[in-house]
C-alpha atoms as a PDB file:
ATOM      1  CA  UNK A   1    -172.128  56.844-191.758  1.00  0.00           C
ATOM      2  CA  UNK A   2    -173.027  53.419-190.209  1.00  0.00           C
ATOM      3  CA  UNK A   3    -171.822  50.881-191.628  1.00  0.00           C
ATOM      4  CA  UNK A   4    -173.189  46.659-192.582  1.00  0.00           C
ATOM      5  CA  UNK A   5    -171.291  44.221-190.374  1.00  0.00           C
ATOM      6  CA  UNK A   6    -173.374  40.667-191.246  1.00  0.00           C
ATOM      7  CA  UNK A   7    -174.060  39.312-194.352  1.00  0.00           C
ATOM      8  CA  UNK A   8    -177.613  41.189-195.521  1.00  0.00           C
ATOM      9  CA  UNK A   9    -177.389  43.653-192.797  1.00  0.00           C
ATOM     10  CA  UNK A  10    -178.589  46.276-195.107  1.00  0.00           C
ATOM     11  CA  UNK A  11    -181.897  47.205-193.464  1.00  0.00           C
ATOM     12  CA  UNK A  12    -180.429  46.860-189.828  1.00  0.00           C
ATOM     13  CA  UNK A  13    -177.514  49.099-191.206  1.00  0.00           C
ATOM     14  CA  UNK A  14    -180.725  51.580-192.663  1.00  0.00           C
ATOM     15  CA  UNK A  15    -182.143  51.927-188.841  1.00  0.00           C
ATOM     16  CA  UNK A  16    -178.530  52.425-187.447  1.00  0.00           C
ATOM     17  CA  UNK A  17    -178.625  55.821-190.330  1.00  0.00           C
ATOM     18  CA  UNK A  18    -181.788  56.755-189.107  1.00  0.00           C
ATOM     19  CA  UNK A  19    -180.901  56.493-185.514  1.00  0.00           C
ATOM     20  CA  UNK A  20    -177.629  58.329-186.086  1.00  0.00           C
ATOM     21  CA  UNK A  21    -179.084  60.951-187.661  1.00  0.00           C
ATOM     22  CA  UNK A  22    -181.373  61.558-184.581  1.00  0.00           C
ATOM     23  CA  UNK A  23    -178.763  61.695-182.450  1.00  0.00           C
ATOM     24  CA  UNK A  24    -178.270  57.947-181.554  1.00  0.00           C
ATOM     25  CA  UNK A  25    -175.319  55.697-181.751  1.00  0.00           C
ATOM     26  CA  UNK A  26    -175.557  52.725-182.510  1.00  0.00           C
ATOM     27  CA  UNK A  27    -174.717  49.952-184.809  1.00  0.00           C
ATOM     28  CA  UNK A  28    -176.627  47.284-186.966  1.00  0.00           C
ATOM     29  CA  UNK A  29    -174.677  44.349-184.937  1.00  0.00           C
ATOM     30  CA  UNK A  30    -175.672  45.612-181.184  1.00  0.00           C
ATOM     31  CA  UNK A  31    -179.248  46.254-182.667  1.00  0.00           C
ATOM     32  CA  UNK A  32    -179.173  42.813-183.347  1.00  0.00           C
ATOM     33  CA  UNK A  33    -178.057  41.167-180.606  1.00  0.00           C
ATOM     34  CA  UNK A  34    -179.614  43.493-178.285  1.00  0.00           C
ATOM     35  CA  UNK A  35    -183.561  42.153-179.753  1.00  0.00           C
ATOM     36  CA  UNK A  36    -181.930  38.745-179.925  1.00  0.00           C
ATOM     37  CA  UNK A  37    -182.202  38.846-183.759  1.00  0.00           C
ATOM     38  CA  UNK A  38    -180.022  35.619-183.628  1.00  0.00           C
ATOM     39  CA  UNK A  39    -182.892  33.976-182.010  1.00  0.00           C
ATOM     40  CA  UNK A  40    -185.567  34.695-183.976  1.00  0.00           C
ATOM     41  CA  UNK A  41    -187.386  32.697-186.835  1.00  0.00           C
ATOM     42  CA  UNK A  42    -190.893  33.178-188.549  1.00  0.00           C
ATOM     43  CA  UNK A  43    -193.402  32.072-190.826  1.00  0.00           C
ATOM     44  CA  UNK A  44    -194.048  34.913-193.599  1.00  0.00           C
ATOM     45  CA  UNK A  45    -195.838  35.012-197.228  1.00  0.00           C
ATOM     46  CA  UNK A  46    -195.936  31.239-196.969  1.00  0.00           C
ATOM     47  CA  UNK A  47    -192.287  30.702-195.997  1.00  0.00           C
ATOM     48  CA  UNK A  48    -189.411  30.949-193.381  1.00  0.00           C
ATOM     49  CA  UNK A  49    -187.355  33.816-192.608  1.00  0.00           C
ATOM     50  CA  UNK A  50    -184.778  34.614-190.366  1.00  0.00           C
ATOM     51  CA  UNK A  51    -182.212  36.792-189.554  1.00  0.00           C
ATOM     52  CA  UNK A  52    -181.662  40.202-191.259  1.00  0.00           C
ATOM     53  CA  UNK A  53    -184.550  39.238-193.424  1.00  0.00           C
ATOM     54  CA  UNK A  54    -186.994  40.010-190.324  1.00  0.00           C
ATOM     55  CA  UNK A  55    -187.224  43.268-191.390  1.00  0.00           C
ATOM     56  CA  UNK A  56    -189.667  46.287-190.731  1.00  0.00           C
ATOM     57  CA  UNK A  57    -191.405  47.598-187.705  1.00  0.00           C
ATOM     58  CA  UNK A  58    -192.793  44.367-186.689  1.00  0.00           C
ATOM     59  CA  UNK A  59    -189.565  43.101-185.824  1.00  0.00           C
ATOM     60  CA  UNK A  60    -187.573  47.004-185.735  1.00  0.00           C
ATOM     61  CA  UNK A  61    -190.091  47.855-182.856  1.00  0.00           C
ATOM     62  CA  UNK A  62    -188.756  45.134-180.328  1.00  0.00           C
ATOM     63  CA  UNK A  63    -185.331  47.002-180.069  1.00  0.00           C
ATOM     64  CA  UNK A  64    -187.006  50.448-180.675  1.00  0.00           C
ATOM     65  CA  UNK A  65    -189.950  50.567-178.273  1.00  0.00           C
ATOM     66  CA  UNK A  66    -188.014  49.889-175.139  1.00  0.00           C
ATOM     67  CA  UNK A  67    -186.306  52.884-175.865  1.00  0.00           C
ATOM     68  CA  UNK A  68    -188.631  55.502-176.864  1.00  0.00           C
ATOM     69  CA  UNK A  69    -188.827  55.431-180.603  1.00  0.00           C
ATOM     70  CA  UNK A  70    -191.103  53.502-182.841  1.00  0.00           C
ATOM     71  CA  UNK A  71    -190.237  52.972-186.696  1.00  0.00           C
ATOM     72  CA  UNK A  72    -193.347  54.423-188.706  1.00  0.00           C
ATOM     73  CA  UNK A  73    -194.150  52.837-192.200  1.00  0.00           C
ATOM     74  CA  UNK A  74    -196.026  54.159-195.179  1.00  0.00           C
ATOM     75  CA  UNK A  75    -196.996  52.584-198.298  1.00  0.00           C
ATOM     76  CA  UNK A  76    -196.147  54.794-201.410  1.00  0.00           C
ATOM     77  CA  UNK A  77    -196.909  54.140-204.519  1.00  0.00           C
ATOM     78  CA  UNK A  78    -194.380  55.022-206.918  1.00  0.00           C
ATOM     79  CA  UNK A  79    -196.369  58.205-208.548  1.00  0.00           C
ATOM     80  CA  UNK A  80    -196.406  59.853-205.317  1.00  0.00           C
ATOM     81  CA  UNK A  81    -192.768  58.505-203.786  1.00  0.00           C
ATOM     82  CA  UNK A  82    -191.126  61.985-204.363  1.00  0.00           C
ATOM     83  CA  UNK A  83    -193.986  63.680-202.794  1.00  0.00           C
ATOM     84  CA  UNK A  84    -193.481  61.484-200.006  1.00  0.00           C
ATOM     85  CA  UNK A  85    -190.368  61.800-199.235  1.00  0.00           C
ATOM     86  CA  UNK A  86    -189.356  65.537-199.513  1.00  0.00           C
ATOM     87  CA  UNK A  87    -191.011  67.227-196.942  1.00  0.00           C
ATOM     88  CA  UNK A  88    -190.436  64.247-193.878  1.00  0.00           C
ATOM     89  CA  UNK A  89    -187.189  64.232-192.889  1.00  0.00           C
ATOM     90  CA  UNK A  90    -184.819  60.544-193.181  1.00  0.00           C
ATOM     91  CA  UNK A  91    -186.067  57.712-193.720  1.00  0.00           C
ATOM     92  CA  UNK A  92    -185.638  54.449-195.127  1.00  0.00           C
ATOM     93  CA  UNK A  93    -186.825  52.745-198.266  1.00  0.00           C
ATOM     94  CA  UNK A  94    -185.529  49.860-200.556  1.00  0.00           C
ATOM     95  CA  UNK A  95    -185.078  50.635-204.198  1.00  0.00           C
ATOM     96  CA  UNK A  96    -182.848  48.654-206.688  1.00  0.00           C
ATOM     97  CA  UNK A  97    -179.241  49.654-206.827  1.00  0.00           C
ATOM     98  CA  UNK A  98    -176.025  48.404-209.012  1.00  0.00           C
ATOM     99  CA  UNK A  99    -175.599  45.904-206.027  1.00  0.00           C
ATOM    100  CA  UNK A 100    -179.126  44.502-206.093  1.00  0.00           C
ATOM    101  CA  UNK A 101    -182.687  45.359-204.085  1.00  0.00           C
ATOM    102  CA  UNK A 102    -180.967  47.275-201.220  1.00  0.00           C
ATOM    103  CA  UNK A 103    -182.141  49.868-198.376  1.00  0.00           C
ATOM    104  CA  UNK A 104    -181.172  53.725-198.629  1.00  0.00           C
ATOM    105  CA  UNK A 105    -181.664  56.487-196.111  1.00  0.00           C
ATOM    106  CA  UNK A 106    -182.906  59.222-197.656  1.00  0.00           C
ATOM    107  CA  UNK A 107    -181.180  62.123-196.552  1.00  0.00           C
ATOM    108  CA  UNK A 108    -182.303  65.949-198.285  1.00  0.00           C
ATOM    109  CA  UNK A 109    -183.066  67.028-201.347  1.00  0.00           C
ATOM    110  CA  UNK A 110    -181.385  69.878-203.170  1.00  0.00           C
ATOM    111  CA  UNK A 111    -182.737  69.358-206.630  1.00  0.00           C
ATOM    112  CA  UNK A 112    -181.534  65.874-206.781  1.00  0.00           C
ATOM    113  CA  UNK A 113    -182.329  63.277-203.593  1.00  0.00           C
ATOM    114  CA  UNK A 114    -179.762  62.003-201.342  1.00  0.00           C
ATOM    115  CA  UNK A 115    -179.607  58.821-199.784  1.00  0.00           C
ATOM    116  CA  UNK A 116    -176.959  57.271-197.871  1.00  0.00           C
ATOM    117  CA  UNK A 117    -176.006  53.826-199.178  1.00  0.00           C
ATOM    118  CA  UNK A 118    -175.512  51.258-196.308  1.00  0.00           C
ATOM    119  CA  UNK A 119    -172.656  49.215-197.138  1.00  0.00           C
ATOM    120  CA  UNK A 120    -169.463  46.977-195.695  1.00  0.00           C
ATOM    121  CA  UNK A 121    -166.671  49.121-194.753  1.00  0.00           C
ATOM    122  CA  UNK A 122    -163.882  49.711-197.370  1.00  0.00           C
ATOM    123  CA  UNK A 123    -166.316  47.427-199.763  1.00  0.00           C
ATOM    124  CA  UNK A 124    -165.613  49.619-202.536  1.00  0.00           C
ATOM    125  CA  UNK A 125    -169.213  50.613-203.205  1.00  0.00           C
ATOM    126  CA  UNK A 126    -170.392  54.335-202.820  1.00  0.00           C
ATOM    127  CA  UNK A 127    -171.855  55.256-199.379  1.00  0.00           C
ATOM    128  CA  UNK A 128    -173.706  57.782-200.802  1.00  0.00           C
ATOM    129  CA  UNK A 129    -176.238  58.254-203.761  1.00  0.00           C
ATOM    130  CA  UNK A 130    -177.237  60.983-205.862  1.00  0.00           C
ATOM    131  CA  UNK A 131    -180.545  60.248-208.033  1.00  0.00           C
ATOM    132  CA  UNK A 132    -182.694  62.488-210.449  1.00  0.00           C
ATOM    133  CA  UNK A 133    -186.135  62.026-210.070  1.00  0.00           C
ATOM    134  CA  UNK A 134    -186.082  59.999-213.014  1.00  0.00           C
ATOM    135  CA  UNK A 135    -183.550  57.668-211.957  1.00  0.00           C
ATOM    136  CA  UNK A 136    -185.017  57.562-208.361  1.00  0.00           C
ATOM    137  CA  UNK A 137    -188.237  56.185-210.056  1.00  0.00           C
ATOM    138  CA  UNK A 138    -186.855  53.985-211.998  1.00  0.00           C
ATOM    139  CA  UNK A 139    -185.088  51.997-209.293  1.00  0.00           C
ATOM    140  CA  UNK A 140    -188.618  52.130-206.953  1.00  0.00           C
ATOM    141  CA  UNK A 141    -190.972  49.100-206.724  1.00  0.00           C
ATOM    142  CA  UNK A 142    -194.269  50.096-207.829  1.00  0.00           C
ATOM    143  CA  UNK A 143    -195.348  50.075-204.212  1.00  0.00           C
ATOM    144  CA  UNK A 144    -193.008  51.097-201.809  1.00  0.00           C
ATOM    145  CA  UNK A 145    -192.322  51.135-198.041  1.00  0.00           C
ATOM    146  CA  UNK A 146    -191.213  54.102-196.446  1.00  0.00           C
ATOM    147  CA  UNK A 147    -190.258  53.842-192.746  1.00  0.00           C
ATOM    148  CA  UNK A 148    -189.377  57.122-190.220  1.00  0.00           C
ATOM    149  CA  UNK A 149    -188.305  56.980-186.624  1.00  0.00           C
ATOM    150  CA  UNK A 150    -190.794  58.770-184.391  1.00  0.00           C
ATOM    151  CA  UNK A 151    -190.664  59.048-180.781  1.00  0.00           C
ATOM    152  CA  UNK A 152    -192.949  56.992-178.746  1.00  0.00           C
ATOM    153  CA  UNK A 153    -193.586  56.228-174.811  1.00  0.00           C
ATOM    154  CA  UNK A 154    -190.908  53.684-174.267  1.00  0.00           C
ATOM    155  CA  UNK A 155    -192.286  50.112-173.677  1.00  0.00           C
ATOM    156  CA  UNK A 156    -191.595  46.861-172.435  1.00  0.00           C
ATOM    157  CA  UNK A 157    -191.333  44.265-175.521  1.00  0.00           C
ATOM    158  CA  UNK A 158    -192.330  40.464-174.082  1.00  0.00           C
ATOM    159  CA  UNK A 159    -189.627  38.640-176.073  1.00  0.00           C
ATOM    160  CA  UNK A 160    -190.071  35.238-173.904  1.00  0.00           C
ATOM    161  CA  UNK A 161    -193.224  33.755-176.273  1.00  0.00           C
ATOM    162  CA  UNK A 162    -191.897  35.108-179.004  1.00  0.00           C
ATOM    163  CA  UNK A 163    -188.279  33.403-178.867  1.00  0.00           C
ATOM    164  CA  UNK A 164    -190.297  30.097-177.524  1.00  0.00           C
ATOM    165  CA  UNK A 165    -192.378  30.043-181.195  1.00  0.00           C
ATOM    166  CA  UNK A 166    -189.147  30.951-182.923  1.00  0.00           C
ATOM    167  CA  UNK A 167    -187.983  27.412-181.521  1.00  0.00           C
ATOM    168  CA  UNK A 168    -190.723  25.914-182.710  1.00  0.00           C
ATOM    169  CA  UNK A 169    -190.660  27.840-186.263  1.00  0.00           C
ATOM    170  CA  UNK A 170    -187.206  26.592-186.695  1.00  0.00           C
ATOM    171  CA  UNK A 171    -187.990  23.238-185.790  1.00  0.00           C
ATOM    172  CA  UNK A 172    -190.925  23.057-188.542  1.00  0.00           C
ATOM    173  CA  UNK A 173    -188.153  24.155-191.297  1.00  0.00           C
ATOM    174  CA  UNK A 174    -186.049  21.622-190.628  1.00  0.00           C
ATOM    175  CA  UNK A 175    -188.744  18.977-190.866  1.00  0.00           C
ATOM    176  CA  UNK A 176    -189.410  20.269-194.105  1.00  0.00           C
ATOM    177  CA  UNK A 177    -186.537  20.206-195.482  1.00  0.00           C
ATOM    178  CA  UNK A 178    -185.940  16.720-194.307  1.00  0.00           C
ATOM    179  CA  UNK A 179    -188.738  15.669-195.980  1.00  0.00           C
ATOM    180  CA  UNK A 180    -188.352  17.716-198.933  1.00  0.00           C
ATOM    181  CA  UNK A 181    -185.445  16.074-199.413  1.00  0.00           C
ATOM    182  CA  UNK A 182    -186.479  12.825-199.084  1.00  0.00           C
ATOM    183  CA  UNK A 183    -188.021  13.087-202.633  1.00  0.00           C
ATOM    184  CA  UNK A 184    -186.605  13.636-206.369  1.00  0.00           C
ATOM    185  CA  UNK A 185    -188.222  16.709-207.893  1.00  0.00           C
ATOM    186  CA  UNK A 186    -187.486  18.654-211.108  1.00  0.00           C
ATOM    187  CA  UNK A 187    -184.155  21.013-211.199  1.00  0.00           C
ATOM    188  CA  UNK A 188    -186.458  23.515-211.368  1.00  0.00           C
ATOM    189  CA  UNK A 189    -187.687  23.323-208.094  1.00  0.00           C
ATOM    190  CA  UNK A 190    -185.212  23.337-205.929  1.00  0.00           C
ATOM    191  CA  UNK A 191    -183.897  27.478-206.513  1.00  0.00           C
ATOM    192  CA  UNK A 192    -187.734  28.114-206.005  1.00  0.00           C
ATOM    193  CA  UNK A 193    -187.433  26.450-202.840  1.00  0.00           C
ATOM    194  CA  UNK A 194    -184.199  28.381-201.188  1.00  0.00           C
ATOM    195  CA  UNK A 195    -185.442  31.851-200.115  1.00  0.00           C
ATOM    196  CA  UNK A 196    -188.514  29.935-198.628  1.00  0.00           C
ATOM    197  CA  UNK A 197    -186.898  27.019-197.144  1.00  0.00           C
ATOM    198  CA  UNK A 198    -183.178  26.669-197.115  1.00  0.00           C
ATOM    199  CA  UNK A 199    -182.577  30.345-196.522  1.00  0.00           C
ATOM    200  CA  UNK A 200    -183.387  30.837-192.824  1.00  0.00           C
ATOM    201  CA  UNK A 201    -181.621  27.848-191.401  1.00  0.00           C
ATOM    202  CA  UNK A 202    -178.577  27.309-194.308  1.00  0.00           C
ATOM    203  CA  UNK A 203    -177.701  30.713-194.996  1.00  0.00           C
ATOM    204  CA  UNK A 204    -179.097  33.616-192.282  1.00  0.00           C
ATOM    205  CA  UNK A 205    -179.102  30.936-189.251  1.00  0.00           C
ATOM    206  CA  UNK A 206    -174.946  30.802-190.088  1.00  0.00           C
ATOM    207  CA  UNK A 207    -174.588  34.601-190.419  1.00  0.00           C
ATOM    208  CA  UNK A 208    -176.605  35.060-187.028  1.00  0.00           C
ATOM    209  CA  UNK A 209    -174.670  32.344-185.044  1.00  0.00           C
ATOM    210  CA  UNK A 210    -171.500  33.803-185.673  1.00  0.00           C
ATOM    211  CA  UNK A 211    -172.812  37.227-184.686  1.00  0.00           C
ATOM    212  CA  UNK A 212    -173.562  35.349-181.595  1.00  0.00           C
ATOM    213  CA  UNK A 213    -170.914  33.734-180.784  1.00  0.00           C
ATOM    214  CA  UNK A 214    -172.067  30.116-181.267  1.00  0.00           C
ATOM    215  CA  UNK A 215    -168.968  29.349-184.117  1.00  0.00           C
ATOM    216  CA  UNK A 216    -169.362  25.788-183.389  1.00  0.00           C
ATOM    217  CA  UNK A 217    -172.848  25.234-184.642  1.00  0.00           C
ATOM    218  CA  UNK A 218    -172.091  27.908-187.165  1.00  0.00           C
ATOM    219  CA  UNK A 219    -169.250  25.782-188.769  1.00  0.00           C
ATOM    220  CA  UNK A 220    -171.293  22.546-188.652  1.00  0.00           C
ATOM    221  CA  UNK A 221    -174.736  24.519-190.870  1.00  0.00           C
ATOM    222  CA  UNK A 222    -171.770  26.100-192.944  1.00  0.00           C
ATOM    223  CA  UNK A 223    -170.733  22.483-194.014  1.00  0.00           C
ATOM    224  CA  UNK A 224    -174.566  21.546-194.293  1.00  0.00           C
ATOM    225  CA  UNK A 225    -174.804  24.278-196.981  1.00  0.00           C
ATOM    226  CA  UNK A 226    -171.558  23.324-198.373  1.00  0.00           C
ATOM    227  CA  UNK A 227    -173.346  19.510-199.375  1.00  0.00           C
ATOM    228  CA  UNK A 228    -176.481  21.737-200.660  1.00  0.00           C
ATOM    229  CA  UNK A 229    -174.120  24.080-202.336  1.00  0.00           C
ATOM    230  CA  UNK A 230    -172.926  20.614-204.585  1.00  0.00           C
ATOM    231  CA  UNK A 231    -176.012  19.094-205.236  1.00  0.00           C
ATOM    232  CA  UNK A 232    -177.395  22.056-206.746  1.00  0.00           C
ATOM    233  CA  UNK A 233    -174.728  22.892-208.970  1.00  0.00           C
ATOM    234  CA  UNK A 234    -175.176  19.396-210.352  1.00  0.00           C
ATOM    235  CA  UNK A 235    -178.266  17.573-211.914  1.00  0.00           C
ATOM    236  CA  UNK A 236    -180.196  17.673-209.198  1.00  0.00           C
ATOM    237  CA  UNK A 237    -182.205  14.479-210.471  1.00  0.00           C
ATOM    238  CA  UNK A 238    -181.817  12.162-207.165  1.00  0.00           C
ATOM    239  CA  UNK A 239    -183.824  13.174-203.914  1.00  0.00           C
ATOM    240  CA  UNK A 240    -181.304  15.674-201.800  1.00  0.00           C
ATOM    241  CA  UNK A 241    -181.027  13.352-199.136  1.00  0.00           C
ATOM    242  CA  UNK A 242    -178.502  11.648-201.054  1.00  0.00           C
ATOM    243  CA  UNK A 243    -176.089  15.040-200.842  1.00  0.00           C
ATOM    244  CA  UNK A 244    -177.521  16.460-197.450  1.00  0.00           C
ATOM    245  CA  UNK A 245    -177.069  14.642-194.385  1.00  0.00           C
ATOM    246  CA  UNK A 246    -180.077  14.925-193.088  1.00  0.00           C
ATOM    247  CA  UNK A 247    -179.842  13.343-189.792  1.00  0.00           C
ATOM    248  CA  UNK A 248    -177.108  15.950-188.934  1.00  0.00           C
ATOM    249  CA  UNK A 249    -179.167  19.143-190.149  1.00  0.00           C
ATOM    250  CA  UNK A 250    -182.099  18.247-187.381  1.00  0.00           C
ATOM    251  CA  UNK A 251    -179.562  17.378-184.905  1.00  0.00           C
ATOM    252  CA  UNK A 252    -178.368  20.999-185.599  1.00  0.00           C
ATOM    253  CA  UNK A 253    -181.330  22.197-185.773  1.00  0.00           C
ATOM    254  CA  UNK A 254    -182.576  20.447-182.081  1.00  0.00           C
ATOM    255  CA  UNK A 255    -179.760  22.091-181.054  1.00  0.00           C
ATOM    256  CA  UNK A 256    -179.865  25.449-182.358  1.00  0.00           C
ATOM    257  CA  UNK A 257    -183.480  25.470-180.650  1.00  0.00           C
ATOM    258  CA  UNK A 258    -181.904  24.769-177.289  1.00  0.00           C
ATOM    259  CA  UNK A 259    -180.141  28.184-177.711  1.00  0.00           C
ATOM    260  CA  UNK A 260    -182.925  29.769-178.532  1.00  0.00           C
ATOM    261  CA  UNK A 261    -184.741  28.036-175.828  1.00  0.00           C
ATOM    262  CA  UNK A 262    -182.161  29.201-173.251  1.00  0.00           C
ATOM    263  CA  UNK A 263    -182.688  33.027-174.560  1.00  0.00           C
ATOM    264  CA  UNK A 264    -186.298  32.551-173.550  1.00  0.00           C
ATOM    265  CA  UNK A 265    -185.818  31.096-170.320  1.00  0.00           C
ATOM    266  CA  UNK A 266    -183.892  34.026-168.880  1.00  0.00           C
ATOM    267  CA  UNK A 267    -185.761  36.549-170.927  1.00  0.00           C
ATOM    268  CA  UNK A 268    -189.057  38.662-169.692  1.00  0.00           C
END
């Protein structure tokens, strides 16, 4: 059993199942920092993301291709998810658990289906599921994505332009935050706004800093969220900018793209 060691590490946690059980040892924190995951920001369904929420085999691939496997995906919709599953071997899906929208391995199915459960070490939650058919269905989207490992012809990944637009990525959300938060706007829309916007930068950009290392600028995006953290549990009626130093979150920010810019400077 592999187990999560970042925040949201589930789906990096899922491959590190799936590699294990073809014979592969690994964990979901040397996946990471072996594709530079720390590095790494995008522009998806009309927002930012980041970190362990750069999920699938767009972003898998980079550490799998290099060395020979390739992460296959398949939409299923939910009438023919137990179809899909039985007969292929592992893989990895994200259904709703008791600990929130989550990726499981699936592992065999003996007249119930087995999934491992990807979770922090001596958390307390169960490692591995159980689910009737019934229950399995009930906890599935009504479209879900079902990825397997399969080998492939290992292959080069060119990381260089793609950490040199994360720079620029990350740049871009923390000019729109700034001016974001340079205006009032109802309570409202502010929890709208953190997935898309303060997510990457405020909450994944600390988890992967630490995994890299980099504690300093960790501990000075931690106390940025800590001022966010405040204002929102307030009124939220005056502009953020009030709450959120501003100045210091693009200084971060400049500086966090430096990193990134070093990555791709000694990178192929």
């Amino acid at each position: 059993m592999k187990y999560m060691h970042f925040r949201a590490s589930c789906s990096y946690a899922g491959l590190a199942n799936l590699l294990e059980l073809a014979g592969v040892d690994t964990e979901d924190s040397r996946i990471a920092l072996e594709m530079k995951l720390p590095y790494l920001f995008a522009k998806e369904g009309g927002g930012f993301v980041a970190g362990p929420m750069l999920q699938g085999a767009q972003w898998m691939d980079l550490w799998l291709r290099p060395r020979g496997f390739a992460l296959e995906e398949q939409t299923v919709p939910k009438h023919a998810l137990c179809s899909a599953l039985r007969p292929g071997g592992p893989a990895m899906l994200g259904i709703k658990t008791p600990y929130g929208k989550h990726a499981v391995v699936f592992t065999g199915f003996d007249g119930v289906w087995h999934f491992r459960n990807p979770t922090a070490e001596k958390s307390g939650e169960r490692t591995e599921l159980a689910l009737t058919e019934a229950a399995l269905l009930a906890s599935a989207d009504d479209e879900t994505v079902v990825g397997r490992l399969r080998h492939a012809v290992p292959a080069p990944v060119g990381m260089r332009p793609l950490l040199e637009r994360s720079a620029e990525i990350l740049l871009e959300n923390a000019a729109q935050i700034a001016a974001f938060s340079a205006e009032a706007h109802a309570p409202e829309r502010y929890t709208a706004e953190l997935d898309r916007l303060f997510r990457p930068l405020l909450l994944d950009g600390i988890t992967m800093l630490a995994l890299a290392g980099e504690d300093a600028l960790a501990g000075t995006l931690q106390q940025l969220q800590d001022s966010l953290m405040r204002f929102l549990r307030g009124p939220r009626q005056a502009p953020l900018s009030q709450a959120l130093d501003v100045d210091a979150l693009c200084s971060a920010a400049r500086a966090y793209a430096v990193r990134i810019r070093r990555e791709a400077a000694c990178t192929c």
